[in-house]
C-alpha atoms as a PDB file:
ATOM      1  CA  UNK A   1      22.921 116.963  44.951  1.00  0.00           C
ATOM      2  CA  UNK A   2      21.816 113.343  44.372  1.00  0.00           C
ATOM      3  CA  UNK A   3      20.499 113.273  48.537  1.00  0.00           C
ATOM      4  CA  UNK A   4      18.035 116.492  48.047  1.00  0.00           C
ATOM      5  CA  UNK A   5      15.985 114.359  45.554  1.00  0.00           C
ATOM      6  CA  UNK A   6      13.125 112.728  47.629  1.00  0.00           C
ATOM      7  CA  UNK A   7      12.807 109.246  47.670  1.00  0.00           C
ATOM      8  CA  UNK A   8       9.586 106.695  48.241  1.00  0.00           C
ATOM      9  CA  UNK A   9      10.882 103.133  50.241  1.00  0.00           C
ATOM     10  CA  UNK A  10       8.088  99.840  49.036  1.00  0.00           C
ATOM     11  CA  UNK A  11       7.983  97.293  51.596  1.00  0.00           C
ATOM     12  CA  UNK A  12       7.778  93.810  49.889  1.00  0.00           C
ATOM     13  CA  UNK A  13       6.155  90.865  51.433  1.00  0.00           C
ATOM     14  CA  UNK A  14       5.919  87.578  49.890  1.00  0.00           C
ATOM     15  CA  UNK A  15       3.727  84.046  50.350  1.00  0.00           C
ATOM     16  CA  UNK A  16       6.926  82.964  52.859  1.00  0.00           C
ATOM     17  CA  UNK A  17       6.328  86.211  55.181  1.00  0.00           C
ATOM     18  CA  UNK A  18       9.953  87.450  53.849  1.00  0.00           C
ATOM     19  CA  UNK A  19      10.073  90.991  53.506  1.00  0.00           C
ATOM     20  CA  UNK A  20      12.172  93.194  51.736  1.00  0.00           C
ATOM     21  CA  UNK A  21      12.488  97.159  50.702  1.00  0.00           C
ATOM     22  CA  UNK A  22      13.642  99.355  47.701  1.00  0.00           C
ATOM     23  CA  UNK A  23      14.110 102.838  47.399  1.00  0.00           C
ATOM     24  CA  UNK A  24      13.478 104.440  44.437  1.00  0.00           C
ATOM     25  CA  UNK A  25      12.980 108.236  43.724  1.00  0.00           C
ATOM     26  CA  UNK A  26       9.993 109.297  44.141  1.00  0.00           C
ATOM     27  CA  UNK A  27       9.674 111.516  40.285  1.00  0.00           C
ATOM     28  CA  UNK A  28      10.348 108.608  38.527  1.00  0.00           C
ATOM     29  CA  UNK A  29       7.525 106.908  40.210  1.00  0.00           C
ATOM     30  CA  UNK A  30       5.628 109.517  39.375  1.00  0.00           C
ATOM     31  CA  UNK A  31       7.347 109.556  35.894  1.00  0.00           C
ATOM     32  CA  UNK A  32       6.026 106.426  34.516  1.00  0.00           C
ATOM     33  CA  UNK A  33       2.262 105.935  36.386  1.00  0.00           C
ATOM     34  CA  UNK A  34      -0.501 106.461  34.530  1.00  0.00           C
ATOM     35  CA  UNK A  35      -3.518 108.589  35.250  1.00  0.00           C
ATOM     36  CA  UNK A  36      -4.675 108.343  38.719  1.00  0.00           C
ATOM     37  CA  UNK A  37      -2.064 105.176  40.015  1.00  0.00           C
ATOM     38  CA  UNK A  38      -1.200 105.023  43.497  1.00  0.00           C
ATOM     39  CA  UNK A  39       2.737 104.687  44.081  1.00  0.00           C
ATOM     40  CA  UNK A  40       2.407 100.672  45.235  1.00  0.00           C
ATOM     41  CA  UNK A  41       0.089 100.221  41.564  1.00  0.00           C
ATOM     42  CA  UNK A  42       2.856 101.711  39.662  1.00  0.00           C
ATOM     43  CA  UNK A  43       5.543 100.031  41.248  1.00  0.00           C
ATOM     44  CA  UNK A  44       3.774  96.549  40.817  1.00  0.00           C
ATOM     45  CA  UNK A  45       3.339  97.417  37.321  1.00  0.00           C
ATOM     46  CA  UNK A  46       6.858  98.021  36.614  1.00  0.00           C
ATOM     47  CA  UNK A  47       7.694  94.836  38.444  1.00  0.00           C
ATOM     48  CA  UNK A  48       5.647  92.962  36.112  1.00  0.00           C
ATOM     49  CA  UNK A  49       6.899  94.358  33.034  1.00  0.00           C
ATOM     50  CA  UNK A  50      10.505  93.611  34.377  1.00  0.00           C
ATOM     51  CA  UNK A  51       9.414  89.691  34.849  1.00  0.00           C
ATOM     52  CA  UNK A  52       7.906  89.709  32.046  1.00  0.00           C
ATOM     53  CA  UNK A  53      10.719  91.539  29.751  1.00  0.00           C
ATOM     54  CA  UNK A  54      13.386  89.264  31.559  1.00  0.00           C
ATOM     55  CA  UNK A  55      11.599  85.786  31.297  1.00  0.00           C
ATOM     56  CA  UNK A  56      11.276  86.544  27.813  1.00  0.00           C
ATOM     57  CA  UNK A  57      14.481  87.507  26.962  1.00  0.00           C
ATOM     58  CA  UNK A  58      15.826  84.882  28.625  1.00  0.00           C
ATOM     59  CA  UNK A  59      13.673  82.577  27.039  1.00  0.00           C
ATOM     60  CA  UNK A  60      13.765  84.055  23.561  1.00  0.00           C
ATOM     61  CA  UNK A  61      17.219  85.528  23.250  1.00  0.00           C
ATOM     62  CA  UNK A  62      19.253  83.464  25.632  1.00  0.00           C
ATOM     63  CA  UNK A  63      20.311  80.196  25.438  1.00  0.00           C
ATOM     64  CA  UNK A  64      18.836  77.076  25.887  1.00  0.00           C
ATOM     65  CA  UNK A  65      15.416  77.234  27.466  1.00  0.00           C
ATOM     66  CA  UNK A  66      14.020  73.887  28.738  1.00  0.00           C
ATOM     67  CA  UNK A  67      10.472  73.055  29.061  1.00  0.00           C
ATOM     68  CA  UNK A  68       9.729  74.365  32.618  1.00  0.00           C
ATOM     69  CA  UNK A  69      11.497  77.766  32.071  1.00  0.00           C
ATOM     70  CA  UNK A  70       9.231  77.823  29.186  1.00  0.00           C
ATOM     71  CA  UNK A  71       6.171  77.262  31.156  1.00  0.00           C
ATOM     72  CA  UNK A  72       7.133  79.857  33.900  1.00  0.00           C
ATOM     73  CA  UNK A  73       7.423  82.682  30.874  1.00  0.00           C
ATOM     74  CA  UNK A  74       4.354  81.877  29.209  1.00  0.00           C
ATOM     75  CA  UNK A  75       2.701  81.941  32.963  1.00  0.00           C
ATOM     76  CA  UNK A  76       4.238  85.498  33.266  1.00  0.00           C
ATOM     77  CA  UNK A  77       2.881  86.593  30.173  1.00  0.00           C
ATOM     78  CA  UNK A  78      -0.697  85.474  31.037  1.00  0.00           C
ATOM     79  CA  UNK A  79      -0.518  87.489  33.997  1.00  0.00           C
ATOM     80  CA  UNK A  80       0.802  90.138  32.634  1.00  0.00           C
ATOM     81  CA  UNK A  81      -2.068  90.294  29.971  1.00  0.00           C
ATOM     82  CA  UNK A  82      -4.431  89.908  33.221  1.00  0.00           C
ATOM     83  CA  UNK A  83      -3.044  93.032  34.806  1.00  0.00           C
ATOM     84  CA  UNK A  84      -2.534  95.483  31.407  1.00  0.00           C
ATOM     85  CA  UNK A  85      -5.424  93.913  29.371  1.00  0.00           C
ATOM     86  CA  UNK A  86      -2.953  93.466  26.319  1.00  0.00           C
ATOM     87  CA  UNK A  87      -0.504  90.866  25.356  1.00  0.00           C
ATOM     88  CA  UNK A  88       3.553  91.530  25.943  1.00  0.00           C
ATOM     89  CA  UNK A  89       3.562  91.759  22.096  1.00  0.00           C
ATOM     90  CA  UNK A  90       1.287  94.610  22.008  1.00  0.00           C
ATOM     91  CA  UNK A  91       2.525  96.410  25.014  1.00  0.00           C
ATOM     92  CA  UNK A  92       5.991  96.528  24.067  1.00  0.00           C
ATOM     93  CA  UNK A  93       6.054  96.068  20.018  1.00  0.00           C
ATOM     94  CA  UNK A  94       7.955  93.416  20.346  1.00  0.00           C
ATOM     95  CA  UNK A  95       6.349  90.103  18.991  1.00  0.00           C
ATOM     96  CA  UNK A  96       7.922  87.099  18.178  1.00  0.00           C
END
């Protein structure tokens, strides 16, 4: 059963030319874009929100962040306020 639901493959390149794929199926991408979103908008968006929901969970709820793990989560959270127009906080209800 689980092989007759379609899938959509991402290719992933990063600044080091390193490349990389994931398969996900394709109703669940469709499942959480918004409006009009192309399949490669929505998929960056839920990448950011997983950075951005790990860094601070690591940050807030693990232990022992120093100062540059710090710095990378509240870079991450810029960003991600950059890309969805609202804070983390506001996105998620989940303010600190």
């Amino acid at each position: 059963m689980t092989d007759e639901v379609d899938t959509t493959t991402i290719s992933i390149s990063t600044d080091d030319e390193t490349t990389d794929d994931v398969t996900v199926p394709s109703g669940l991408i469709d499942l959480v874009a918004e409006g009009d979103q192309t399949d490669a908008e929505t998929i960056a968006d839920v990448t950011m929100l997983s950075f951005a929901s790990r860094a601070h969970h690591i940050v807030h709820h693990g232990e022992g962040a120093d100062e540059e793990l710090e710095a990378q989560e509240a870079r991450i959270m810029d960003l991600f306020e950059e890309r969805f127009g609202v804070t983390y906080g506001e996105a998620t209800g989940h303010q600190h």
